[in-house]
C-alpha atoms as a PDB file:
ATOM      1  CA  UNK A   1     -59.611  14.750 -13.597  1.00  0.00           C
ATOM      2  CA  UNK A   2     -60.970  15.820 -10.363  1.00  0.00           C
ATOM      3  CA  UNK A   3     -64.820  16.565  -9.889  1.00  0.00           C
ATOM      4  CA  UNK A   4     -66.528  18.878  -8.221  1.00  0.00           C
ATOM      5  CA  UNK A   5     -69.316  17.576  -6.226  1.00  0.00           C
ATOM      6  CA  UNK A   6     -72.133  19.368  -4.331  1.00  0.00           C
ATOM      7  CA  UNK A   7     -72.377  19.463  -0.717  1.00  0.00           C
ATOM      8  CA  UNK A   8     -73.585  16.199   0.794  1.00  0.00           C
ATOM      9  CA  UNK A   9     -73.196  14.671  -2.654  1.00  0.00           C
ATOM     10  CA  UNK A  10     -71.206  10.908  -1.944  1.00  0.00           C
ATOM     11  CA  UNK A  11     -67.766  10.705  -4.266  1.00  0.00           C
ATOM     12  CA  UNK A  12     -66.764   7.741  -5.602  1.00  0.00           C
ATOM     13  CA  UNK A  13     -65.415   6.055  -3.327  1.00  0.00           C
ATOM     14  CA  UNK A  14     -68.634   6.013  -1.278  1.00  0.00           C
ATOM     15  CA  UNK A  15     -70.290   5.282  -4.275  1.00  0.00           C
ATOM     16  CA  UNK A  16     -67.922   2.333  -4.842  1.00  0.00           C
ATOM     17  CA  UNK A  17     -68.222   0.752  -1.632  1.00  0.00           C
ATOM     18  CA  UNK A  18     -71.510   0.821  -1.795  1.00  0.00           C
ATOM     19  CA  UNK A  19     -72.143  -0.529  -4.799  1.00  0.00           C
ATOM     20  CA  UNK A  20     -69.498  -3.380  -3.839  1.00  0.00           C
ATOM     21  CA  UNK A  21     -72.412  -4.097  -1.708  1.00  0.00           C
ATOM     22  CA  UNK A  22     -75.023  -4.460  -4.503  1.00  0.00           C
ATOM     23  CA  UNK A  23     -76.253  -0.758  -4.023  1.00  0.00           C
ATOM     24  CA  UNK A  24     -78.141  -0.547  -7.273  1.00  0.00           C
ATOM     25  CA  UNK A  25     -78.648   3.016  -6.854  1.00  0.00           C
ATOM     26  CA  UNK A  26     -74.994   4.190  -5.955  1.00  0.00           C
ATOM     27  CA  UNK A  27     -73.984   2.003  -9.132  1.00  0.00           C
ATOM     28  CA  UNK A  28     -76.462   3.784 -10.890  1.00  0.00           C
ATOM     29  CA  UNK A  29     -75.099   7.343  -9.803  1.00  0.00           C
ATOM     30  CA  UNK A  30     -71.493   6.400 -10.513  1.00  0.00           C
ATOM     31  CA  UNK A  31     -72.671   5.341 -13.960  1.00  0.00           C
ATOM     32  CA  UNK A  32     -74.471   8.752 -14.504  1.00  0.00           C
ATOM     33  CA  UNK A  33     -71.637  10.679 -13.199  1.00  0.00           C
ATOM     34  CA  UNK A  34     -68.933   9.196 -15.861  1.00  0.00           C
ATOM     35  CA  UNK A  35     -70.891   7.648 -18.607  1.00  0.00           C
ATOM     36  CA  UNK A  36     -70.015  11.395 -20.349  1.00  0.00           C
ATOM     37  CA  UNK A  37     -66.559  10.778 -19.710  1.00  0.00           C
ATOM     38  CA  UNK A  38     -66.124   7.241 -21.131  1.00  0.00           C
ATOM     39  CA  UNK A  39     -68.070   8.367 -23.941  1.00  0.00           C
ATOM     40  CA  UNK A  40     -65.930  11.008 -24.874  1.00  0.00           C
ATOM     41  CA  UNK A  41     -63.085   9.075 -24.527  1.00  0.00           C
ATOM     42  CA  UNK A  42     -64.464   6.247 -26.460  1.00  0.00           C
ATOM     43  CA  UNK A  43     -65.222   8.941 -29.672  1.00  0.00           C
ATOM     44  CA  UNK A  44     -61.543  10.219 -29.163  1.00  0.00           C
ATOM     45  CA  UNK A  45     -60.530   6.627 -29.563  1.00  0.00           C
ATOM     46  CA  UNK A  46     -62.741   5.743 -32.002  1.00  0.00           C
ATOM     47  CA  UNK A  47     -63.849   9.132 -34.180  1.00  0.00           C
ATOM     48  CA  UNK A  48     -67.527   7.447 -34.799  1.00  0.00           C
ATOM     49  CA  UNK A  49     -70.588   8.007 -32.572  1.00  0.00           C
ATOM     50  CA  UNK A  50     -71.897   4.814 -33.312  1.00  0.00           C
ATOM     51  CA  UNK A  51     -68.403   2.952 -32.119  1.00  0.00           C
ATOM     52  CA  UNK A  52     -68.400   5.299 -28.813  1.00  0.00           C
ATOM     53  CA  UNK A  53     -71.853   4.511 -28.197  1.00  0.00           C
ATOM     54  CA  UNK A  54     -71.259   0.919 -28.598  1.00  0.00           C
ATOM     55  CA  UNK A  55     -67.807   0.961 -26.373  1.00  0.00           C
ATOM     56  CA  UNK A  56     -69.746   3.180 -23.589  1.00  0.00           C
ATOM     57  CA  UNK A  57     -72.434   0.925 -23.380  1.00  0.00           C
ATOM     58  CA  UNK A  58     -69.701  -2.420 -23.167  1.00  0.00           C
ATOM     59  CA  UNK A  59     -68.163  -0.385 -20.372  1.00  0.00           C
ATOM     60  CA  UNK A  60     -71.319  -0.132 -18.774  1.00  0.00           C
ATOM     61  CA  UNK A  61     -71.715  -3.611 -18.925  1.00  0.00           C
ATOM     62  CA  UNK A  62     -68.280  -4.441 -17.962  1.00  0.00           C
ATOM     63  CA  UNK A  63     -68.515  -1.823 -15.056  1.00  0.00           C
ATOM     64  CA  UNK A  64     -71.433  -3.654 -13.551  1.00  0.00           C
ATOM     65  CA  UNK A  65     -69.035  -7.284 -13.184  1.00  0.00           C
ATOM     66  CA  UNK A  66     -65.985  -5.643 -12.705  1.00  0.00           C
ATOM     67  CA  UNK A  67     -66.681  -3.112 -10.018  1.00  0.00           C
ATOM     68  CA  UNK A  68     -65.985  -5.794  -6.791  1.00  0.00           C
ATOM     69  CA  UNK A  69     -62.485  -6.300  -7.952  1.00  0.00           C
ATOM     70  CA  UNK A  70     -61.755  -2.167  -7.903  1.00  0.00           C
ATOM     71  CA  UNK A  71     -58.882  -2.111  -4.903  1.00  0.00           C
ATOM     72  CA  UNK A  72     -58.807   2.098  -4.920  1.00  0.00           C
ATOM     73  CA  UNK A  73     -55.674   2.038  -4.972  1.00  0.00           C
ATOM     74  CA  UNK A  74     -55.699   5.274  -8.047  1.00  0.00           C
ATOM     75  CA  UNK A  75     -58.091   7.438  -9.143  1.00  0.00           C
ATOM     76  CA  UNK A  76     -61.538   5.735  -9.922  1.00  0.00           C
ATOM     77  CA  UNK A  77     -61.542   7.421 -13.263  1.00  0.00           C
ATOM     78  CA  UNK A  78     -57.999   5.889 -13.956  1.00  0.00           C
ATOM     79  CA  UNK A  79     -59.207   2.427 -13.691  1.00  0.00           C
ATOM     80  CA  UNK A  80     -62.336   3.718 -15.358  1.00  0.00           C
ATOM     81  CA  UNK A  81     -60.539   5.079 -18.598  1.00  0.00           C
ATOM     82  CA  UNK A  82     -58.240   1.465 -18.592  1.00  0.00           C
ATOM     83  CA  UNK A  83     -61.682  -0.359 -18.803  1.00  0.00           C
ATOM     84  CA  UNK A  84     -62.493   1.730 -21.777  1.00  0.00           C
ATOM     85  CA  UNK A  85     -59.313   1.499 -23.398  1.00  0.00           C
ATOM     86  CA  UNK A  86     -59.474  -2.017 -23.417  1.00  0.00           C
ATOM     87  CA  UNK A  87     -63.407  -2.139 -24.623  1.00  0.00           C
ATOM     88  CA  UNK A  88     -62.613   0.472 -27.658  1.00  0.00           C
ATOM     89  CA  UNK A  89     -59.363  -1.932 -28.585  1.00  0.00           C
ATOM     90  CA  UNK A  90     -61.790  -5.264 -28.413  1.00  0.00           C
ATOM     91  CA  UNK A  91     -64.335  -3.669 -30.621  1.00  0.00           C
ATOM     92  CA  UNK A  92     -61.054  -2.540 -32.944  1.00  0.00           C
ATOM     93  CA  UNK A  93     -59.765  -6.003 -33.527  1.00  0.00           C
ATOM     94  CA  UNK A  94     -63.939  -7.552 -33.691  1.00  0.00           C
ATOM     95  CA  UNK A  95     -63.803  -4.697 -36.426  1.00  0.00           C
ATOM     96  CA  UNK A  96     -60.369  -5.699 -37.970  1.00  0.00           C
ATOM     97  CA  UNK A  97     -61.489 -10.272 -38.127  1.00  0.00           C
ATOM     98  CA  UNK A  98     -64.824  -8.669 -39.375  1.00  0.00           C
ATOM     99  CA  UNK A  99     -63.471  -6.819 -42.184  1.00  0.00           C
ATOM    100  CA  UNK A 100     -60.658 -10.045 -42.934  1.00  0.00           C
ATOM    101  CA  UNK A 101     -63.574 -12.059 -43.227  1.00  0.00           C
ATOM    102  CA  UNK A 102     -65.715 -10.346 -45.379  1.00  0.00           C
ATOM    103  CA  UNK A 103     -62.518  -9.246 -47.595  1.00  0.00           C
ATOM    104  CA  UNK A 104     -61.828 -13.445 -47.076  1.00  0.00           C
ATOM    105  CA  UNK A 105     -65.984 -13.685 -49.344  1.00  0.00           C
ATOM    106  CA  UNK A 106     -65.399 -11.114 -51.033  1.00  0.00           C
ATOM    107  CA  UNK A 107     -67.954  -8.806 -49.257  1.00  0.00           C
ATOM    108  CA  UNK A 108     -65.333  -5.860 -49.239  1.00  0.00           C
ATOM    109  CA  UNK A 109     -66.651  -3.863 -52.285  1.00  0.00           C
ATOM    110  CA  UNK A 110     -69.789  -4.019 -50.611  1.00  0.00           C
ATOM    111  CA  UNK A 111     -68.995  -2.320 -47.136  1.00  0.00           C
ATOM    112  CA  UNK A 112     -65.819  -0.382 -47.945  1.00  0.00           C
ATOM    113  CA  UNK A 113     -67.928   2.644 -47.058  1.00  0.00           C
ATOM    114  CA  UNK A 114     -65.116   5.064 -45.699  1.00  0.00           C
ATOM    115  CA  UNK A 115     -66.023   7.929 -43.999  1.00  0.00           C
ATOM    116  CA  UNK A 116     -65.161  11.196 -45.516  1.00  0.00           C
ATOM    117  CA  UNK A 117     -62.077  13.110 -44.823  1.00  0.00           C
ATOM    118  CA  UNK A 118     -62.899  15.600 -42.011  1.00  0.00           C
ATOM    119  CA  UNK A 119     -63.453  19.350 -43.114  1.00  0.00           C
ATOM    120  CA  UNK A 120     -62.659  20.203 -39.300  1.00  0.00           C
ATOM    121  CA  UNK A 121     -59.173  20.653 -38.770  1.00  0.00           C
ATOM    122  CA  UNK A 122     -59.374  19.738 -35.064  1.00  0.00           C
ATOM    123  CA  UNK A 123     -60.986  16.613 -36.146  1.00  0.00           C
ATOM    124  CA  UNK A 124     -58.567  16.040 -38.522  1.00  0.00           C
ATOM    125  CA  UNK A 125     -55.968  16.010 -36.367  1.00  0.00           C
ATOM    126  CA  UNK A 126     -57.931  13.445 -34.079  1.00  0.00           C
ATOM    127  CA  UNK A 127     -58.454  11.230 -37.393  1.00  0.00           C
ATOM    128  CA  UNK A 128     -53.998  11.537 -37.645  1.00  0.00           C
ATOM    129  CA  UNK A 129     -54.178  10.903 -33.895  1.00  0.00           C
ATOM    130  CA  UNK A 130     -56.336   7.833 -34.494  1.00  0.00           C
ATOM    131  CA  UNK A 131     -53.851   6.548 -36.813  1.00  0.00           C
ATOM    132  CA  UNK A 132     -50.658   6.419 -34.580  1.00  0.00           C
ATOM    133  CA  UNK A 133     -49.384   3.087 -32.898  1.00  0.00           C
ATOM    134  CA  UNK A 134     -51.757   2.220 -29.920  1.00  0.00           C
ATOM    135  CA  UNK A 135     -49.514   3.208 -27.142  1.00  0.00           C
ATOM    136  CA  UNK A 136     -48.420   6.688 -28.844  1.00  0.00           C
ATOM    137  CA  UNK A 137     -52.667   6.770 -29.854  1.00  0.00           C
ATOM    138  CA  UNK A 138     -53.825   6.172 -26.148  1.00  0.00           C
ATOM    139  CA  UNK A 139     -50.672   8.527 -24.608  1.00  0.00           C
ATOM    140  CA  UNK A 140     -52.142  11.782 -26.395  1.00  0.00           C
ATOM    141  CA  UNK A 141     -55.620  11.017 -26.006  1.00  0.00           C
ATOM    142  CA  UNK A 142     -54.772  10.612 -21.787  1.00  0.00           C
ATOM    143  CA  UNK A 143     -52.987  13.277 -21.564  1.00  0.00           C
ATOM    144  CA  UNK A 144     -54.806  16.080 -24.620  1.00  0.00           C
ATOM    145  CA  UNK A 145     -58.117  14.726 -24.879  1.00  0.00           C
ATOM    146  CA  UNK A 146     -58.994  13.687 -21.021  1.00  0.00           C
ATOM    147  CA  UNK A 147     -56.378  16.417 -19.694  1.00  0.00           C
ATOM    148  CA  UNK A 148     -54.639  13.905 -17.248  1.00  0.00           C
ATOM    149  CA  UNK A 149     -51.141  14.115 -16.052  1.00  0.00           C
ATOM    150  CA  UNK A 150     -48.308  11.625 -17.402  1.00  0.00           C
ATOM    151  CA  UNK A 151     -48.272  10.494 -14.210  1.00  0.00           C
ATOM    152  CA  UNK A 152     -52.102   9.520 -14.433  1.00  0.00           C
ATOM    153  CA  UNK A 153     -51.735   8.490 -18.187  1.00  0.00           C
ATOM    154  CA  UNK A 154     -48.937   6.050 -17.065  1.00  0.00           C
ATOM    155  CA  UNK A 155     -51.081   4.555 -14.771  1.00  0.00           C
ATOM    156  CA  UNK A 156     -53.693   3.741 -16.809  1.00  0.00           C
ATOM    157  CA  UNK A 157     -51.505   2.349 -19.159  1.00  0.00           C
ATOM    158  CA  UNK A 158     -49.609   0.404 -16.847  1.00  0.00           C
ATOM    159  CA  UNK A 159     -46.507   1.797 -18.075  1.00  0.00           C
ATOM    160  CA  UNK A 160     -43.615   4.409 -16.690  1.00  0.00           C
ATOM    161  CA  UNK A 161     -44.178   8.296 -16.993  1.00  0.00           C
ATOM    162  CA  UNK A 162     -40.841   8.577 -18.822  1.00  0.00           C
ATOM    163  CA  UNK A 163     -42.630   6.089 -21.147  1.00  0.00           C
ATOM    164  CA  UNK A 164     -45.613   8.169 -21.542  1.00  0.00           C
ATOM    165  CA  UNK A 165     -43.404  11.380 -22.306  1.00  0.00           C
ATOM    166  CA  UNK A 166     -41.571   9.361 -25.089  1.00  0.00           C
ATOM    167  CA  UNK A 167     -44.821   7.601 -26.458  1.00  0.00           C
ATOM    168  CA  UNK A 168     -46.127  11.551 -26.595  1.00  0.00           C
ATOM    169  CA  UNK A 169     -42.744  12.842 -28.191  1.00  0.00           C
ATOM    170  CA  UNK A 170     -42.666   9.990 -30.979  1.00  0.00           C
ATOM    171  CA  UNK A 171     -46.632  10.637 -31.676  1.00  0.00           C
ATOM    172  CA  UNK A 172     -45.805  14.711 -31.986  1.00  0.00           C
ATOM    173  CA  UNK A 173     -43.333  13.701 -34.860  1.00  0.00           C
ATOM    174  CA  UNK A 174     -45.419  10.837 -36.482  1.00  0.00           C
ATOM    175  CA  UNK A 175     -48.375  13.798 -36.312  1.00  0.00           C
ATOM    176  CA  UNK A 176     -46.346  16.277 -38.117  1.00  0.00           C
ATOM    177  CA  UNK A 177     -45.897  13.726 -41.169  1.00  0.00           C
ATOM    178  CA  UNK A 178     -48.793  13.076 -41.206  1.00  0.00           C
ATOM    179  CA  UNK A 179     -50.942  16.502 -40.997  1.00  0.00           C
ATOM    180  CA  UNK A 180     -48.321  17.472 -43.934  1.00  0.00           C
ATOM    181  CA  UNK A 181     -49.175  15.113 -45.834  1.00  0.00           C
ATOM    182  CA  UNK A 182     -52.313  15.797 -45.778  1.00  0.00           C
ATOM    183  CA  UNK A 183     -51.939  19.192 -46.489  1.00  0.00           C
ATOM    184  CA  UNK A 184     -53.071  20.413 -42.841  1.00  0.00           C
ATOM    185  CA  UNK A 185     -49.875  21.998 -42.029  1.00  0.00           C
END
């Protein structure tokens, strides 16, 4: 996940240590450099603008107390895309008591609104892909969707590589089942 940056432009790292230092404007840069980033991973994770918007903006939030205790010891947008995971699983289990507790009054007939099955079948897949065990979910969207190495996915997972390959493996067969039966394959 390695960016290009103009001549004289600062990376990250400068960017980080200077915001460390209350450098309102680096901060700002770094969060105009990868706000696209986190919110494509949050729609990957989530399949709804609204949700990415929402998880983007938490991670923006989150960024801004977070960013003293960022050691460098990986890849910026490693530690970045953990922060994300984490807000776009939050919002999923707010989501999940939410919907227990208006299923617990009875409100369920009321916002049961499900989205409509995806005519795209790239999006369908990511709608299968959403529906896999989080570690399988988060192993193929690290490694397909943001293009990063096991090795990178693993870190951000804070698991092993050979982990990652098997979480990947496992979600492969799980996907098969389900695009059949759903009449995508």
């Amino acid at each position: 996940m390695a960016m290009m940056l103009d001549e004289g432009e600062a990376s990250d790292a400068e960017l980080v240590g200077r915001a460390k230092g209350g450098d309102r404007g680096a901060f700002g840069k770094l969060l105009e450099r990868h706000y696209g980033f986190v919110y494509r991973a949050a729609y990957r994770w989530s399949g709804r603008k609204a949700d990415a918007e929402d998880i983007a903006q938490e991670v923006c939030v989150r960024l801004g107390r977070a960013i003293r205790d960022y050691h460098g010891k990986g890849a910026f947008t490693t530690w970045l895309y953990t922060m994300t995971l984490n807000a776009a699983r939050d919002m999923m289990r707010k989501s999940a008591r939410d919907t227990r507790k208006a299923e617990a009054y009875g409100a369920y007939a009321l916002i049961a609104g499900e989205a409509a099955e995806p005519e795209d079948p790239a999006e369908a897949l990511w709608a299968a892909v959403r529906k896999l065990p989080d570690k399988q979910r988060d192993a193929v969207l690290l490694v397909y969707s943001e293009g990063l190495s096991h090795a990178d996915a693993a870190e951000a997972m804070a698991i092993s590589e050979t982990t990652v390959s098997w979480h990947i493996h496992e979600a492969k067969k799980r996907l098969k089942t389900l695009m059949r039966s759903a009449g995508e394959v």
